[in-house]
N, C-alpha and C. Protein backbone atom coordinates (compact mmCIF):
# COMPACT_ATOMS: atom_id res chain seq x y z
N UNK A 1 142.25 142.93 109.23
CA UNK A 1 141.60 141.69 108.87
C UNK A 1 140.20 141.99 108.34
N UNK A 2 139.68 141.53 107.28
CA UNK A 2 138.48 141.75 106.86
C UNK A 2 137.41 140.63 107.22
N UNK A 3 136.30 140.93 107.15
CA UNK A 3 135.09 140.59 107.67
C UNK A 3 133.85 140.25 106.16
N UNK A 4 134.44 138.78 105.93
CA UNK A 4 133.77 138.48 104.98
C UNK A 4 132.02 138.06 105.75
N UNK A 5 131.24 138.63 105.17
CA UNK A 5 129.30 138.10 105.19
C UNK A 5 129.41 136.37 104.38
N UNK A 6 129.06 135.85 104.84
CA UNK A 6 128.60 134.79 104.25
C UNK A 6 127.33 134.68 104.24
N UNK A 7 126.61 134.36 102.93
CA UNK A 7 125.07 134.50 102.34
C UNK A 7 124.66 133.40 102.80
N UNK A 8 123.93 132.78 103.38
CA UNK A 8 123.25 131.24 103.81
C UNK A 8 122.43 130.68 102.67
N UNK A 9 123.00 130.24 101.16
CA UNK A 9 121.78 130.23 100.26
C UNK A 9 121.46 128.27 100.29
N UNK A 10 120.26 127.49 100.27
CA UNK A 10 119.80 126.44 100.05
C UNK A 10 120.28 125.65 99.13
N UNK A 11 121.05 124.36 99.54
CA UNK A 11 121.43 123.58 98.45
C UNK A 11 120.75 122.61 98.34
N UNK A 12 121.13 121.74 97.53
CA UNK A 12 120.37 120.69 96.86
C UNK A 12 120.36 119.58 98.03
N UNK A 13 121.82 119.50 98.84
CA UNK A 13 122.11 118.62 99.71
C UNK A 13 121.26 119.16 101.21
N UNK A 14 121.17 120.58 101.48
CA UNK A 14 120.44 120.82 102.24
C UNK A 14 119.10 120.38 102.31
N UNK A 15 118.73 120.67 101.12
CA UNK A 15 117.04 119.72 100.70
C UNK A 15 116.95 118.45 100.79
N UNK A 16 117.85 117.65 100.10
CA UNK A 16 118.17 116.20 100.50
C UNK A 16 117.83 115.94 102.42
N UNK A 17 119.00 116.96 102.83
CA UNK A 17 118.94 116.54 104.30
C UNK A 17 117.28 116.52 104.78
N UNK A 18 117.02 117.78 104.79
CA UNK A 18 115.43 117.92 105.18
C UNK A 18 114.32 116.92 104.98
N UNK A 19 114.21 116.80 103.70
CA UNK A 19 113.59 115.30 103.50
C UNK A 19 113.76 114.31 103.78
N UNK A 20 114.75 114.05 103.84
CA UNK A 20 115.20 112.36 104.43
C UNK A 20 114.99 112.79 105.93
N UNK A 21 115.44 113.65 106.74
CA UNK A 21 114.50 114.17 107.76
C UNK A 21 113.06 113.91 108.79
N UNK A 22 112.75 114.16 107.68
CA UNK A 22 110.82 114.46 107.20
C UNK A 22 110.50 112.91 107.46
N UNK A 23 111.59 112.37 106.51
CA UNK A 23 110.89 110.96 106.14
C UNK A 23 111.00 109.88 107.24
N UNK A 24 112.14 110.05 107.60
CA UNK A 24 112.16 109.85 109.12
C UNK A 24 111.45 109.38 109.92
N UNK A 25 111.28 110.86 110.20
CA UNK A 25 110.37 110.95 111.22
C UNK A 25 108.85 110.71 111.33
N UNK A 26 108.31 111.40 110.19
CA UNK A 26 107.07 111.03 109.90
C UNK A 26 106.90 109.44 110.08
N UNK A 27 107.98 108.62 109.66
CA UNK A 27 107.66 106.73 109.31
C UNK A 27 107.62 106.29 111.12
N UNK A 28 108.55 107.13 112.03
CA UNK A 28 108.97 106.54 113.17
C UNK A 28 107.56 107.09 114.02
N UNK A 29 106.80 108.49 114.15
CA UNK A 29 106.02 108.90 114.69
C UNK A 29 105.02 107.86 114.12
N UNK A 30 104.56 107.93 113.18
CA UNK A 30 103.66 106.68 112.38
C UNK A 30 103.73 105.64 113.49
N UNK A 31 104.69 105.04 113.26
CA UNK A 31 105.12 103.41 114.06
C UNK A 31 104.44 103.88 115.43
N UNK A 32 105.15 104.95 116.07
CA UNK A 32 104.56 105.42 117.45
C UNK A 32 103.31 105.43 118.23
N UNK A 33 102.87 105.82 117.19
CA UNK A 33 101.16 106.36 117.42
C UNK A 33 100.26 104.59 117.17
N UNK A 34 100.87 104.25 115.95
CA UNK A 34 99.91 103.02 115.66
C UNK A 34 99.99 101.68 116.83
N UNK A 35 101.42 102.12 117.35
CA UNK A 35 102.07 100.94 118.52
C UNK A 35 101.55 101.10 119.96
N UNK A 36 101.02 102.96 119.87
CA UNK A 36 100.51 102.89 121.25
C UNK A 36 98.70 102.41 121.52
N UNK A 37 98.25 102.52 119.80
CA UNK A 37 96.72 102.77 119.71
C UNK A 37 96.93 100.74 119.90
N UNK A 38 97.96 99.88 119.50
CA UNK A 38 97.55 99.04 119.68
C UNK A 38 97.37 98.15 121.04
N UNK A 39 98.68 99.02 121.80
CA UNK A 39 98.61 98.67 123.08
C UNK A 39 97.68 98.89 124.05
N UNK A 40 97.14 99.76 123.53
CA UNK A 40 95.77 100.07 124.25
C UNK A 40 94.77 99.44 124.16
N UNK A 41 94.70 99.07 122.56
CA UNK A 41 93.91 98.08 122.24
C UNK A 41 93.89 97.00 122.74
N UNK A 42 94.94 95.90 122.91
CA UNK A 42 95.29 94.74 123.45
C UNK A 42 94.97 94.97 125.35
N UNK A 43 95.47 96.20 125.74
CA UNK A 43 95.04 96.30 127.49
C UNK A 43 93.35 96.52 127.20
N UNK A 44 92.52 96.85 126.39
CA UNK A 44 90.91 97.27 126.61
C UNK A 44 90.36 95.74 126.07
N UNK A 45 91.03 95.00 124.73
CA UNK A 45 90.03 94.27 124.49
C UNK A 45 91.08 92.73 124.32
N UNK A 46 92.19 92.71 125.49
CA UNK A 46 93.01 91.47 125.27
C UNK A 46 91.99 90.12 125.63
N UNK A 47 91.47 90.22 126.43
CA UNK A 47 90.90 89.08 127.43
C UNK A 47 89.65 89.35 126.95
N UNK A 48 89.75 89.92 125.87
CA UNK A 48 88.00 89.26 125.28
C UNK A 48 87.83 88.14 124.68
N UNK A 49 86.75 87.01 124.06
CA UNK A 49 87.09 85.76 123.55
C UNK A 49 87.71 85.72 122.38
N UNK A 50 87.57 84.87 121.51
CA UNK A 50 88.34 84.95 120.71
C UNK A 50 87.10 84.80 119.28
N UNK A 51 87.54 85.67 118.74
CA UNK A 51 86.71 86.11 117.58
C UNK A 51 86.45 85.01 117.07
N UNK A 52 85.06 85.35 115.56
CA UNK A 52 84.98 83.60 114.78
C UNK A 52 84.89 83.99 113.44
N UNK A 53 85.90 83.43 113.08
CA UNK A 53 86.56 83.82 111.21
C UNK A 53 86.16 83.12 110.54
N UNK A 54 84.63 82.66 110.80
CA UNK A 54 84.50 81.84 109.40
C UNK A 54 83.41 82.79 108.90
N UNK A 55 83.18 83.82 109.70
CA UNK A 55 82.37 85.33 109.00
C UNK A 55 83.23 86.45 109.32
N UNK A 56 83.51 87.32 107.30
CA UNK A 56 84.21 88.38 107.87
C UNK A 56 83.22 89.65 108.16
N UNK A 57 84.04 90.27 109.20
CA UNK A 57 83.24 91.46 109.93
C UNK A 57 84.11 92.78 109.12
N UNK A 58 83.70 93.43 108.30
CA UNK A 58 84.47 94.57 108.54
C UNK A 58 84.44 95.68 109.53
N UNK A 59 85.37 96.71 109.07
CA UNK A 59 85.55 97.85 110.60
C UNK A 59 84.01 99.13 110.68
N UNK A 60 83.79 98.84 111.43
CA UNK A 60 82.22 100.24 111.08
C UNK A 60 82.76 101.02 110.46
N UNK A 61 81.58 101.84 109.90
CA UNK A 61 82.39 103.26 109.44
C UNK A 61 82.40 104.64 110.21
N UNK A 62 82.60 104.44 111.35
CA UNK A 62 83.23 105.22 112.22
C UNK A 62 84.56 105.84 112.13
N UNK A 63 85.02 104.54 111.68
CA UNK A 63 86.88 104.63 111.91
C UNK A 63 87.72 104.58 110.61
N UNK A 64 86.46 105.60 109.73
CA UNK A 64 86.72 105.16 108.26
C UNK A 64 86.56 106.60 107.15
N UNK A 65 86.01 107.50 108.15
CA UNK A 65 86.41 109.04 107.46
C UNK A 65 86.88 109.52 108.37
N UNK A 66 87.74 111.01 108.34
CA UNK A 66 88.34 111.96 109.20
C UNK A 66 87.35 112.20 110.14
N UNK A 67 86.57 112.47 110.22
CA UNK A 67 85.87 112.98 111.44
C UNK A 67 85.42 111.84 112.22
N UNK A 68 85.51 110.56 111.83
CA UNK A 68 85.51 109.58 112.88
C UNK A 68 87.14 109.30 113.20
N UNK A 69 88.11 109.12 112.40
CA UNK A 69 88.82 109.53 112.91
C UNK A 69 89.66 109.89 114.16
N UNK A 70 89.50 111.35 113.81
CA UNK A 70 89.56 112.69 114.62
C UNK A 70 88.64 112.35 116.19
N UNK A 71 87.80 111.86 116.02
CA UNK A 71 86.61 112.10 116.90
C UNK A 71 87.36 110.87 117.82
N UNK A 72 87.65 109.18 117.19
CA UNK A 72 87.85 108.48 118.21
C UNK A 72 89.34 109.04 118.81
N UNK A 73 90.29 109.50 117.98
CA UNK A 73 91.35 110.13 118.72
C UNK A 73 91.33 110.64 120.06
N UNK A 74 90.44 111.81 119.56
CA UNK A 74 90.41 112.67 120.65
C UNK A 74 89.42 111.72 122.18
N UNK A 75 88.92 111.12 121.86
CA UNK A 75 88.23 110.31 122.95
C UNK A 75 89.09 109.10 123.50
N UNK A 76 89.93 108.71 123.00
CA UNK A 76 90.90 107.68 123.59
C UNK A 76 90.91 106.46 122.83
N UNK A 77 89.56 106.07 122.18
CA UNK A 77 89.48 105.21 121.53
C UNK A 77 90.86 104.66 120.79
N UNK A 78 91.05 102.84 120.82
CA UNK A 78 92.20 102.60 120.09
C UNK A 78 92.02 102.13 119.11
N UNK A 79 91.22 102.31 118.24
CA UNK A 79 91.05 102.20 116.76
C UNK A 79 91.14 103.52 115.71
N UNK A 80 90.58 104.34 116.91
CA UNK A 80 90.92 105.76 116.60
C UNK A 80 92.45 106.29 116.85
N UNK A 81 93.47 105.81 117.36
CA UNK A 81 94.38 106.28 117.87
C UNK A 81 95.64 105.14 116.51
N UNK A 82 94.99 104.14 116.56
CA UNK A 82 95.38 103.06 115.40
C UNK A 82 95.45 104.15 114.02
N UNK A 83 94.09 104.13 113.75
CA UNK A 83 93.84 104.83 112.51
C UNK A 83 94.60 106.42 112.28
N UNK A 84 94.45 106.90 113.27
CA UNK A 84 95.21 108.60 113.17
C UNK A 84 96.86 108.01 113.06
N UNK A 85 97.44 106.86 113.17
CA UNK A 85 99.01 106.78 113.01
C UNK A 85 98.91 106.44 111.42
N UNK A 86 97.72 105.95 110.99
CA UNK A 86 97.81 105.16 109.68
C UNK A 86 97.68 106.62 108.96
N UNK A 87 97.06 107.52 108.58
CA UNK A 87 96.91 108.98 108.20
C UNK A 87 98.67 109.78 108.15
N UNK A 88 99.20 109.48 109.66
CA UNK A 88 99.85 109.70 109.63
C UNK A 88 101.06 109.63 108.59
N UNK A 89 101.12 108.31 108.74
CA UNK A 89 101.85 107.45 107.42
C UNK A 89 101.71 107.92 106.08
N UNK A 90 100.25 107.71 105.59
CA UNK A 90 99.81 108.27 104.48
C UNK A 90 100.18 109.90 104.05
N UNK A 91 100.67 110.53 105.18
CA UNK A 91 100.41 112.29 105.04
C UNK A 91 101.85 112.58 105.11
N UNK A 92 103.21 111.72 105.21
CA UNK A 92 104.08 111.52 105.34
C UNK A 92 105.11 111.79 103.48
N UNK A 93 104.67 110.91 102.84
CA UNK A 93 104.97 110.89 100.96
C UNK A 93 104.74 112.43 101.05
N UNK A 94 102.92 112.50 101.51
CA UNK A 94 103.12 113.85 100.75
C UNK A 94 103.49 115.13 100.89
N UNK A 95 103.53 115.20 102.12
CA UNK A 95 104.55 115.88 103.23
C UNK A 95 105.92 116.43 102.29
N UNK A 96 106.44 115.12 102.07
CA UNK A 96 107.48 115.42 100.78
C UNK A 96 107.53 115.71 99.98
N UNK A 97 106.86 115.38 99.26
CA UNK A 97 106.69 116.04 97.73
C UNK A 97 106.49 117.69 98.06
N UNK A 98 105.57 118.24 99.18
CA UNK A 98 105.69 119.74 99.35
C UNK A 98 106.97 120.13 99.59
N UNK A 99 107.61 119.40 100.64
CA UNK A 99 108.62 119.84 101.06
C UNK A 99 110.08 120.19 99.95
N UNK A 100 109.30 118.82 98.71
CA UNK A 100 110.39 119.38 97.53
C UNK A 100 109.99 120.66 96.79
N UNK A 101 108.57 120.53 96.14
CA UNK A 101 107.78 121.56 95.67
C UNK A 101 108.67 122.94 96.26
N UNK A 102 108.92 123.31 97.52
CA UNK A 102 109.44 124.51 98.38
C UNK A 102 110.63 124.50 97.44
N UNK A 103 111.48 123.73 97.82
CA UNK A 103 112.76 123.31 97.73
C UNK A 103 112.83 123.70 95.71
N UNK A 104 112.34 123.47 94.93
CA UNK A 104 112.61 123.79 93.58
C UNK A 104 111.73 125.02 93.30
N UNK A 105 111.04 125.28 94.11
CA UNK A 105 110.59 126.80 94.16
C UNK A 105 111.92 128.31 94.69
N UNK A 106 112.35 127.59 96.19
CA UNK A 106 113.62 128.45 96.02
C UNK A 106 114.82 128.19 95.04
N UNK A 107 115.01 127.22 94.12
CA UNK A 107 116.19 127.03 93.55
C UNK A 107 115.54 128.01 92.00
N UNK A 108 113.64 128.03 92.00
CA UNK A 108 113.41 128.73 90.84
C UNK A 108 113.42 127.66 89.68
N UNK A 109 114.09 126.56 89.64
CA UNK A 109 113.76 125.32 88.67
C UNK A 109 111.83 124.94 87.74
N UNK A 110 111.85 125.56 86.68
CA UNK A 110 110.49 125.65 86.93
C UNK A 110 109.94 124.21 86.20
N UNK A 111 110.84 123.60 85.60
CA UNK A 111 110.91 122.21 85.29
C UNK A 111 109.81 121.47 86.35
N UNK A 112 110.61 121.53 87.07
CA UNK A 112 110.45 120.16 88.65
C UNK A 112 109.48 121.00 89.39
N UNK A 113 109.40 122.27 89.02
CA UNK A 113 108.17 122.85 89.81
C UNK A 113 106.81 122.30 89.30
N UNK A 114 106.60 122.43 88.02
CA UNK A 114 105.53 121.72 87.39
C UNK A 114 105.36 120.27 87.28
N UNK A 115 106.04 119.85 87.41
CA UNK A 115 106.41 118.03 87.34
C UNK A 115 106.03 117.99 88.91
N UNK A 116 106.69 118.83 89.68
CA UNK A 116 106.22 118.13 91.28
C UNK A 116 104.60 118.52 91.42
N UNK A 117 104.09 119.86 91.01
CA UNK A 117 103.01 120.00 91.01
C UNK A 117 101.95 119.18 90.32
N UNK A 118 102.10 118.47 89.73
CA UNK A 118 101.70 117.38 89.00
C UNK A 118 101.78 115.90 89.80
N UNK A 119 102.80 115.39 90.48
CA UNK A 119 102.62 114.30 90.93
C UNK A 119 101.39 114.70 92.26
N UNK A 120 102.06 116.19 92.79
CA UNK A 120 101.41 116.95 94.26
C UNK A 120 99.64 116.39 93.98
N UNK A 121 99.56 117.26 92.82
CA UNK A 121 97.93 116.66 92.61
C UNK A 121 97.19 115.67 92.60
N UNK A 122 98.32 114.34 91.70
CA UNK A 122 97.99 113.13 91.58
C UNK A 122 98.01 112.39 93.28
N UNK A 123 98.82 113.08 93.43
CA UNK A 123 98.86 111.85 95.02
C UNK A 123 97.89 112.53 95.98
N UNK A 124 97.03 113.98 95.81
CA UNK A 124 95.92 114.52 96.49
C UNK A 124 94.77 113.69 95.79
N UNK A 125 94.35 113.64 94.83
CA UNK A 125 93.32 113.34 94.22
C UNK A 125 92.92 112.23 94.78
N UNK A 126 94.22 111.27 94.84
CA UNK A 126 93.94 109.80 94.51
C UNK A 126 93.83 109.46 96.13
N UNK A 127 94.42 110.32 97.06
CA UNK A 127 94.02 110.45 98.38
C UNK A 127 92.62 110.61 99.09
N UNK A 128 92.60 111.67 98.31
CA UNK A 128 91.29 112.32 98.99
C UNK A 128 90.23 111.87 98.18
N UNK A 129 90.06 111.57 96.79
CA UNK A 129 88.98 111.56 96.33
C UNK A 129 88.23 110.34 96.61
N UNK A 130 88.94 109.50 97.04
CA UNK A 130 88.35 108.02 97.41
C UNK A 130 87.66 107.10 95.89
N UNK A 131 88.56 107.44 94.88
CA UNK A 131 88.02 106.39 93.72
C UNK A 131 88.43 104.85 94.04
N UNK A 132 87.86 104.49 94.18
CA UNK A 132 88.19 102.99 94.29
C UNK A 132 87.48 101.87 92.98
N UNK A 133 88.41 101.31 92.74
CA UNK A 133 88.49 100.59 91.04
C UNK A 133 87.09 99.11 91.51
């Protein structure tokens, strides 16, 4: 009886799987994180009065770059724990697009390599650079 090797090589459907995966999970951890930062929120500031909306307040800017962020995370804060699920979310798309980037890098496609590297940038830029119209 012979003893065929079978090569393990990456398919298209394997990549499919992974991403839809990715996407998943990233959307459900998202939900997670933002559901617990709110519950916390509601147990620290439920039984406070009730706000007055005929002036809007926006959010400090604490909770409005990464290192505030990061910072209320790690301290317990639930605006900080709010905001790190919302990142989450956001870091999720692009999550994918690398994860394809990989994925037409092993298939060697250099088409979709440059086309993904191209959206890759556009959706960094427009992330990080903070242009706002």
């Amino acid at each position: 009886m012979k003893t065929e090797k079978v090569k393990k090589h990456t398919t298209d459907y394997d990549i499919e799987q992974l991403v839809g995966r990715l996407l998943r999970v990233g959307v459900i951890t998202a939900s997670c994180i933002v559901f617990i930062g709110g519950l916390i929120y509601l147990i620290k500031m439920g039984a406070d009065p009730m706000p007055s909306y005929a002036q809007f307040k926006g959010e400090s800017a604490g909770f409005t770059t990464f290192e505030g962020i990061f910072s209320g995370l790690l301290s317990g804060h639930a605006k900080g724990i709010v905001q790190f699920g919302v990142l989450v979310l956001i870091a999720t798309p692009i999550m994918r697009i690398i994860l394809s980037l990989i994925g037409f890098t092993l298939e060697k496609d250099k088409l979709y390599i440059v086309i993904t590297l191209i959206v890759l940038c556009v959706m960094l830029v427009s992330t990080l650079g903070g242009f706002a119209g």
